[in-house]
Protein backbone atom coordinates (compact mmCIF):
# COMPACT_ATOMS: atom_id res chain seq x y z
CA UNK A 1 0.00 0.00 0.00
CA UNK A 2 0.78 3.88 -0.62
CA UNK A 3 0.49 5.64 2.17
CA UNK A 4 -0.07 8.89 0.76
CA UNK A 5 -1.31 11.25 3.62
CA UNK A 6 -0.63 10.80 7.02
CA UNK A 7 -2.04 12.44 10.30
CA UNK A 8 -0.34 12.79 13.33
CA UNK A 9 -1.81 13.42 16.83
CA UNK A 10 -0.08 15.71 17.89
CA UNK A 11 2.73 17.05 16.60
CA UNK A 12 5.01 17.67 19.87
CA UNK A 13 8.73 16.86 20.26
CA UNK A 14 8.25 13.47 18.84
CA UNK A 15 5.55 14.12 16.24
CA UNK A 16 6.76 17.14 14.64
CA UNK A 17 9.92 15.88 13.90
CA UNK A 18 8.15 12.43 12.42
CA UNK A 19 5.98 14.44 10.47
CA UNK A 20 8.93 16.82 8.95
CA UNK A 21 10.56 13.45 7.79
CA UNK A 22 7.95 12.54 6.53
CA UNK A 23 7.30 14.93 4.65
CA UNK A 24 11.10 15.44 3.09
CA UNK A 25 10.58 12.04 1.25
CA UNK A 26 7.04 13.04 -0.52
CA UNK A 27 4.85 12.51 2.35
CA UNK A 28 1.52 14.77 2.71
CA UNK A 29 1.96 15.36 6.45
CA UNK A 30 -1.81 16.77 8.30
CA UNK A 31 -2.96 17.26 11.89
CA UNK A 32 -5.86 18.53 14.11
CA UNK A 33 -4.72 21.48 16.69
CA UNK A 34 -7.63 21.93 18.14
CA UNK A 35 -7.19 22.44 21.71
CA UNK A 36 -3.77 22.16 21.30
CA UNK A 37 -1.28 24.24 23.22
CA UNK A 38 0.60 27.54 21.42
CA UNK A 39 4.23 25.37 21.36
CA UNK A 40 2.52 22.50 19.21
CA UNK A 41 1.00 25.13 16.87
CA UNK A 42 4.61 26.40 16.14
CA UNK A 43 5.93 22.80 16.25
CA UNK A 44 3.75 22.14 13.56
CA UNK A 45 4.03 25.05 12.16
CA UNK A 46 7.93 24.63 11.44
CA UNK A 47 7.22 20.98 10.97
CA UNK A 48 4.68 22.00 7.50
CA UNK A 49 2.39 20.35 8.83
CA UNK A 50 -1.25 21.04 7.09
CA UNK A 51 -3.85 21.66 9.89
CA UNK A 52 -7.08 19.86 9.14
CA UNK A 53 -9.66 21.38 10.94
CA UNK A 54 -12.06 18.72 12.96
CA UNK A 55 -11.08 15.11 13.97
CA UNK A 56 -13.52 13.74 10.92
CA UNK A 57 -12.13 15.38 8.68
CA UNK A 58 -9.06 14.38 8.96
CA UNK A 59 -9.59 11.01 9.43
CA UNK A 60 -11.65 11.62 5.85
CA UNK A 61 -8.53 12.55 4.54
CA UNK A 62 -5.67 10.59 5.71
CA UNK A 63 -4.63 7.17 4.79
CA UNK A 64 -3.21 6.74 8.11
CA UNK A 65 -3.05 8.13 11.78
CA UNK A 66 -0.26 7.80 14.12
CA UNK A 67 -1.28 8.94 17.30
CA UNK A 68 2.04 9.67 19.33
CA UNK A 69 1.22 11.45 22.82
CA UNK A 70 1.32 10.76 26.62
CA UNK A 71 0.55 7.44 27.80
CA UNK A 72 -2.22 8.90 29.81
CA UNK A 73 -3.67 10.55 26.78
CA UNK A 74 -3.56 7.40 24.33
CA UNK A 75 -7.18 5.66 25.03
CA UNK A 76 -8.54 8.85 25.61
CA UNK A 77 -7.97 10.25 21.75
CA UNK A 78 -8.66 6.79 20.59
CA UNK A 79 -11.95 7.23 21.90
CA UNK A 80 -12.41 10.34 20.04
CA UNK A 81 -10.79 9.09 16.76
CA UNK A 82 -13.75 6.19 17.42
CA UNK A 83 -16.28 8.66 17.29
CA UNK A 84 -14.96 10.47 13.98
CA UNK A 85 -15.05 6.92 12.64
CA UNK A 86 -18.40 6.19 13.19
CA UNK A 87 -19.86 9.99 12.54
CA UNK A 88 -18.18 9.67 8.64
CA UNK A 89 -17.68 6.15 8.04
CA UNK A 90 -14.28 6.45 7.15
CA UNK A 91 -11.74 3.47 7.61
CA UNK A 92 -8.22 4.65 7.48
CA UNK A 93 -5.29 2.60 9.63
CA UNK A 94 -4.84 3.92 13.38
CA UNK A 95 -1.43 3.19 14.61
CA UNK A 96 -1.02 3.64 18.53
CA UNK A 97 2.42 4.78 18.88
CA UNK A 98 2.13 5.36 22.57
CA UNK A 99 4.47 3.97 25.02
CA UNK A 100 1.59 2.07 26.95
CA UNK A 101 1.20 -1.74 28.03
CA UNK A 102 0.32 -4.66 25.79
CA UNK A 103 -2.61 -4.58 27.82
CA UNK A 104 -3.66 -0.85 27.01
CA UNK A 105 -3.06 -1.61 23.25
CA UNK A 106 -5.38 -4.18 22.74
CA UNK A 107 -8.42 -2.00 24.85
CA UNK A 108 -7.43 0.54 22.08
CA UNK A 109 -8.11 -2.06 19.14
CA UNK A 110 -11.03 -3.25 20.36
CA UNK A 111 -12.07 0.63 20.46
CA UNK A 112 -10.95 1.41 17.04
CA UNK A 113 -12.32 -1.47 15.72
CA UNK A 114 -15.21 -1.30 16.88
CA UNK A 115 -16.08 2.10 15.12
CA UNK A 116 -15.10 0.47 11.78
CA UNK A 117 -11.47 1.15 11.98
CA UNK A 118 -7.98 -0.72 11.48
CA UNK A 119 -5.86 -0.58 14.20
CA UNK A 120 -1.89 -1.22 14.21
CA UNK A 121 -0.05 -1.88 17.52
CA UNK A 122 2.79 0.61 17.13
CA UNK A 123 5.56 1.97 19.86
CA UNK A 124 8.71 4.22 19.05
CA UNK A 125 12.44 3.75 20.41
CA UNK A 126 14.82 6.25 20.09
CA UNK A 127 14.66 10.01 20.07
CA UNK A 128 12.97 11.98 17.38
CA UNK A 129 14.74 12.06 13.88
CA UNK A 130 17.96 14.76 13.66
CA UNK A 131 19.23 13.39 17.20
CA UNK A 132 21.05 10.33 15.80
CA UNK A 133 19.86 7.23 14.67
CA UNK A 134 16.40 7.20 13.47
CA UNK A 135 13.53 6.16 15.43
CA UNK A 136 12.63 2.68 15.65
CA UNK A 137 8.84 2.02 14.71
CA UNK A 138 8.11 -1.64 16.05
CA UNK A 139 4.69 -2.85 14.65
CA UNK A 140 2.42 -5.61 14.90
CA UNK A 141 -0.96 -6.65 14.17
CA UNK A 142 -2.53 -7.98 11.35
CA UNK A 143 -2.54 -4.48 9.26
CA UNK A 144 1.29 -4.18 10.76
CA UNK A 145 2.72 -4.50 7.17
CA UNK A 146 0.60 -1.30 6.08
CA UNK A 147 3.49 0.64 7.76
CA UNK A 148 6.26 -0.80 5.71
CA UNK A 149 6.19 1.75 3.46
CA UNK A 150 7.03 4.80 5.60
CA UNK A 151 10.74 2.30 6.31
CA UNK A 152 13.74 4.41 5.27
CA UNK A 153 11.76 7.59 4.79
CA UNK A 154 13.76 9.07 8.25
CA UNK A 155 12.25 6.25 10.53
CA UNK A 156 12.63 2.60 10.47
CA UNK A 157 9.74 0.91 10.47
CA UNK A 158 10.00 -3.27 11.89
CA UNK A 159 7.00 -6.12 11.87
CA UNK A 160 7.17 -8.38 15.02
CA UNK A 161 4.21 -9.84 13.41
CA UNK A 162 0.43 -10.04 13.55
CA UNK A 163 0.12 -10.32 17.49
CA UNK A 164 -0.97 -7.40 18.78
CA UNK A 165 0.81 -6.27 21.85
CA UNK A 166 4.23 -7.13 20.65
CA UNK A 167 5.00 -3.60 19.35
CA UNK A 168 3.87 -2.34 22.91
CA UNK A 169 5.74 -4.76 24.80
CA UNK A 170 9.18 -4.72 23.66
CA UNK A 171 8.97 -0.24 24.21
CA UNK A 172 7.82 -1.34 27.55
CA UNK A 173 11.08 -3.45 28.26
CA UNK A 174 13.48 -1.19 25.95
CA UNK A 175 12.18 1.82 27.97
CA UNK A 176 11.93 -0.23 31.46
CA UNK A 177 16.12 -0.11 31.21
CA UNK A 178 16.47 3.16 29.92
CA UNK A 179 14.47 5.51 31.88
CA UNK A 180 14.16 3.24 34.45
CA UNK A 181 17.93 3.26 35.09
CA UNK A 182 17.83 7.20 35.14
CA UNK A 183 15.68 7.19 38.06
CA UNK A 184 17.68 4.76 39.99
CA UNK A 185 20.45 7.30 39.59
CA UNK A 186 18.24 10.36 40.61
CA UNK A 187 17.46 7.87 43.54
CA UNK A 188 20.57 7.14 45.04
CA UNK A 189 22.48 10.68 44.16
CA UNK A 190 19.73 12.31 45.86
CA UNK A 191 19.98 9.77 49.08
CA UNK A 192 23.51 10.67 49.00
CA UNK A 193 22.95 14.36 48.74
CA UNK A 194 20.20 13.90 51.97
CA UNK A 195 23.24 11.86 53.99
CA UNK A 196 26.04 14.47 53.27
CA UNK A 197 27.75 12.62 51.15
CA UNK A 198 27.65 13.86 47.32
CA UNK A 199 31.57 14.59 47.22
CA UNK A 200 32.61 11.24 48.24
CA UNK A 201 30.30 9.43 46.09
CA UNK A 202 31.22 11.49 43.02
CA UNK A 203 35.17 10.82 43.90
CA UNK A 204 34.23 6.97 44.20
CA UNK A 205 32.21 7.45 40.75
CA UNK A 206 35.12 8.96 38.79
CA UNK A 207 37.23 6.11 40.26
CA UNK A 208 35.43 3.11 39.26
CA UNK A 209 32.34 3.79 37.47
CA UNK A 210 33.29 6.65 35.25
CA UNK A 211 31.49 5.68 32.31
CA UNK A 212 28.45 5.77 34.42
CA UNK A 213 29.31 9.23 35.88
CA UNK A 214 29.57 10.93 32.71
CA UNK A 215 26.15 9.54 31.77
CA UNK A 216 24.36 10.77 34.85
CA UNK A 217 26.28 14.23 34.49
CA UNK A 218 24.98 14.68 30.49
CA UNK A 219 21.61 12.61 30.81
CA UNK A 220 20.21 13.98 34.29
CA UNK A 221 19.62 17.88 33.89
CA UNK A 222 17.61 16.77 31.05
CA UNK A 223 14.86 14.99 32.93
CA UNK A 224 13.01 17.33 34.32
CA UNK A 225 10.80 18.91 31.72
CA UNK A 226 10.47 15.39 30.49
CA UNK A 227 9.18 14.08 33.94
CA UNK A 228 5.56 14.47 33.56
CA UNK A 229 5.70 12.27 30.25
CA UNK A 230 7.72 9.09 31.97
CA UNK A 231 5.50 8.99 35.22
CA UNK A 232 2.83 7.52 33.35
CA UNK A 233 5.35 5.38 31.20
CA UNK A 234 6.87 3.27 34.23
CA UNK A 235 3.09 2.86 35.76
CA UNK A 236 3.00 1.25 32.06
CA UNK A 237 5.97 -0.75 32.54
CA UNK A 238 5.28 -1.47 36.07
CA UNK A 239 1.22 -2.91 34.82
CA UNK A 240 3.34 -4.99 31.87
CA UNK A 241 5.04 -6.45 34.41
CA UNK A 242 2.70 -7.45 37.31
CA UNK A 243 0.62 -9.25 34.00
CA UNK A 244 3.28 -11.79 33.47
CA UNK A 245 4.35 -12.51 37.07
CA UNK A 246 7.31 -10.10 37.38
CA UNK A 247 7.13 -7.32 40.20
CA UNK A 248 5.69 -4.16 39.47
CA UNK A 249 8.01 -2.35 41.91
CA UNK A 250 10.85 -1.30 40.49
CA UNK A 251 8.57 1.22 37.97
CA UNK A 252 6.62 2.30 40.85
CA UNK A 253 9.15 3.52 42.47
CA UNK A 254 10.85 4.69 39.35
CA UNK A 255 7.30 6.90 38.84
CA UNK A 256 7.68 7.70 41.77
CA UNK A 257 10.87 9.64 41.21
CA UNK A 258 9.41 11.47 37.90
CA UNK A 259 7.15 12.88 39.86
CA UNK A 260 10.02 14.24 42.03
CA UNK A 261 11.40 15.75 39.06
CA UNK A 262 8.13 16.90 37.74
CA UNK A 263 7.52 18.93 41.29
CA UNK A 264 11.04 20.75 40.74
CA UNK A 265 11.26 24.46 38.86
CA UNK A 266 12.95 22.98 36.10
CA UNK A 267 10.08 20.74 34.78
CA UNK A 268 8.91 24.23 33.63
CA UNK A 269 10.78 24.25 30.57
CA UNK A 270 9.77 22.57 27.10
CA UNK A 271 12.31 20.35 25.45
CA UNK A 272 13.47 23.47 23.27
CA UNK A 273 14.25 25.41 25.99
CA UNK A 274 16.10 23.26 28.59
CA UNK A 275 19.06 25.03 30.24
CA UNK A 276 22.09 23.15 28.40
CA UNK A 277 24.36 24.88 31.46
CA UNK A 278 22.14 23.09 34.41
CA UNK A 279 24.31 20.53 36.03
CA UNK A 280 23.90 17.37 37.48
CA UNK A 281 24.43 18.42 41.08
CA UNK A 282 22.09 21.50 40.68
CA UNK A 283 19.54 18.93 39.58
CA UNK A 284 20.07 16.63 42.42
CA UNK A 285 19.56 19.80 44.85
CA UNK A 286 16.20 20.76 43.22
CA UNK A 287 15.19 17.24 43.92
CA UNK A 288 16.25 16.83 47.49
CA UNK A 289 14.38 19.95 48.39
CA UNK A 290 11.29 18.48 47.17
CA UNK A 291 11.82 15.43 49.96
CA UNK A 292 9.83 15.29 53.28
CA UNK A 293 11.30 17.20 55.57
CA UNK A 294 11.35 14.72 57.81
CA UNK A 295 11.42 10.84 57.08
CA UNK A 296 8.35 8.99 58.68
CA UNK A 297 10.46 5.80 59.31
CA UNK A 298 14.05 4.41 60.13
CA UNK A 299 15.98 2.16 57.92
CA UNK A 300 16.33 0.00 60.43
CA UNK A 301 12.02 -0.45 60.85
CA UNK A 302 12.16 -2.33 57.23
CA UNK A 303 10.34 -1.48 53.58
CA UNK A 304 6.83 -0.16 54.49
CA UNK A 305 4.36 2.16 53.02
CA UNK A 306 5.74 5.31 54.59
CA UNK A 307 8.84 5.60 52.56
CA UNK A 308 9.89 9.04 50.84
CA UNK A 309 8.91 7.03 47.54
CA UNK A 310 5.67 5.52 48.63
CA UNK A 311 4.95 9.53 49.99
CA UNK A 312 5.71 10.46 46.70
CA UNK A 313 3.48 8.66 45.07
């Protein structure tokens, strides 16, 4: 198949910069803004994006919808796409791009589908196109193959076959190392920053575990304004998880610390405007003044519910 035109909801960080690819290899490129904040109308904006003005009419129009956005946001446009389905009778391929749980994905079929539509089980790994490698676009389903097309045209685009849920689920591992492992880091470099000890842990760091240093000290500042997005990620990861036996706590808590980050100043700023001059121990200090002031419990009383991550929560 030709895919022709396709929509994306919504054209932030991630979206735009699909869409602009897109578009440089002879892709019509169309979105909805309605509702939409001012920073996604200029994203799109830049992007050439053509702005369609209701949900069924673009869904009239496009030969395929990716719908890249917040986890928390994913079933909730799905429902609306649903209804633009069933108001016009139109049947183009919904992709769910989403970084949500095999679980999620398949409530989202079943509410595509059921309007009419054809659903693809989608997720993305890797950051937007012009940071490095091109995004990964993992699909499955049985209309998976429709997105072969859009392969080498500033995204890669790979089948894991016609099981839905296997797109969703590798993100959810890929993603449970990733930006899980940040928020271990943010964990124990703000534990060490509560005990006094930040100096000693960065000269035992640069000793033997300097690879890993560097990475906190370049990776770290930047999680703030991304914070809000990754809460609802690990509670993702964490649901994935519990559904095939394996604990859910390591994303909880992981959550737990985005929404740390999130309740620091710096969360303020958009991905275009993060301060490239923040460091990582001016990050760390943000967080730790977010902590309880005092701690409910001793180490020595055991795991309970009335840990700073559980209060966090």
């Amino acid at each position: 198949m030709t895919l022709n035109k396709v929509a994306i909801l919504s054209p932030g960080a991630m979206g735009h910069a699909v869409g602009r690819v897109l578009a440089e290899h002879g892709v019509d490129i169309m979105t909805c803004l309605a509702g939409r904040s001012e920073r996604t109308h200029r994203l799109a904006s830049a992007a050439g994006f053509t702005e369609i003005p209701t949900l069924e009419d673009l869904v009239c129009e496009a030969d395929l919808v990716l719908s890249i956005l917040v986890p928390v946001d994913a079933e909730a446009i799905a429902c609306q796409l649903a209804g633009a389905l069933k108001a016009t009778g139109a049947q183009p391929y919904i992709a769910d791009c989403n970084a949500i749980s095999p679980m999620r994905s398949a409530k989202i079929e079943t509410i595509i589908q059921s309007a009419g539509g054809r659903f693809i089980d989608a997720s993305i790994i890797g950051p937007p196109p012009g940071q490095g490698a091109p995004p990964r676009f993992y699909v499955s389903g049985i209309h998976a193959e429709v997105m072969l097309p859009l392969d080498g045209k500033g995204i890669v685009v790979k089948s894991l076959g016609e099981t839905i849920g296997r797109a969703s689920g590798i993100k959810m591992c890929y993603a449970a190392l990733t930006k899980g492992t940040s928020t271990l880091q943010v964990a124990l470099l703000t534990a060490a920053e509560s005990m006094g000890l930040t100096e000693e842990l960065r000269q035992e760091l640069a000793y033997s575990q300097a690879a890993a240093l560097q990475s906190m000290e370049s990776t770290i500042p930047r999680l703030p304004p991304n914070a809000h997005r990754w809460v609802g990620e690990m509670e993702e990861i964490a649901s994935t998880f519990a559904k095939v036996g394996v604990t859910s706590h390591f994303h909880l808590g992981a959550a737990a610390i985005y929404r740390l980050l999130e309740a620091t100043s710096f969360a303020n700023e958009s991905p275009e405007t993060i301060d490239s001059q923040r460091t990582l121990a001016r990050t760390i200090e943000a967080a730790v003044a977010q902590l309880p002031r005092e701690c409910e419990s001793h180490p020595e009383e055991g795991a309970g519910s009335n840990t700073a991550g559980e209060r966090l929560k």
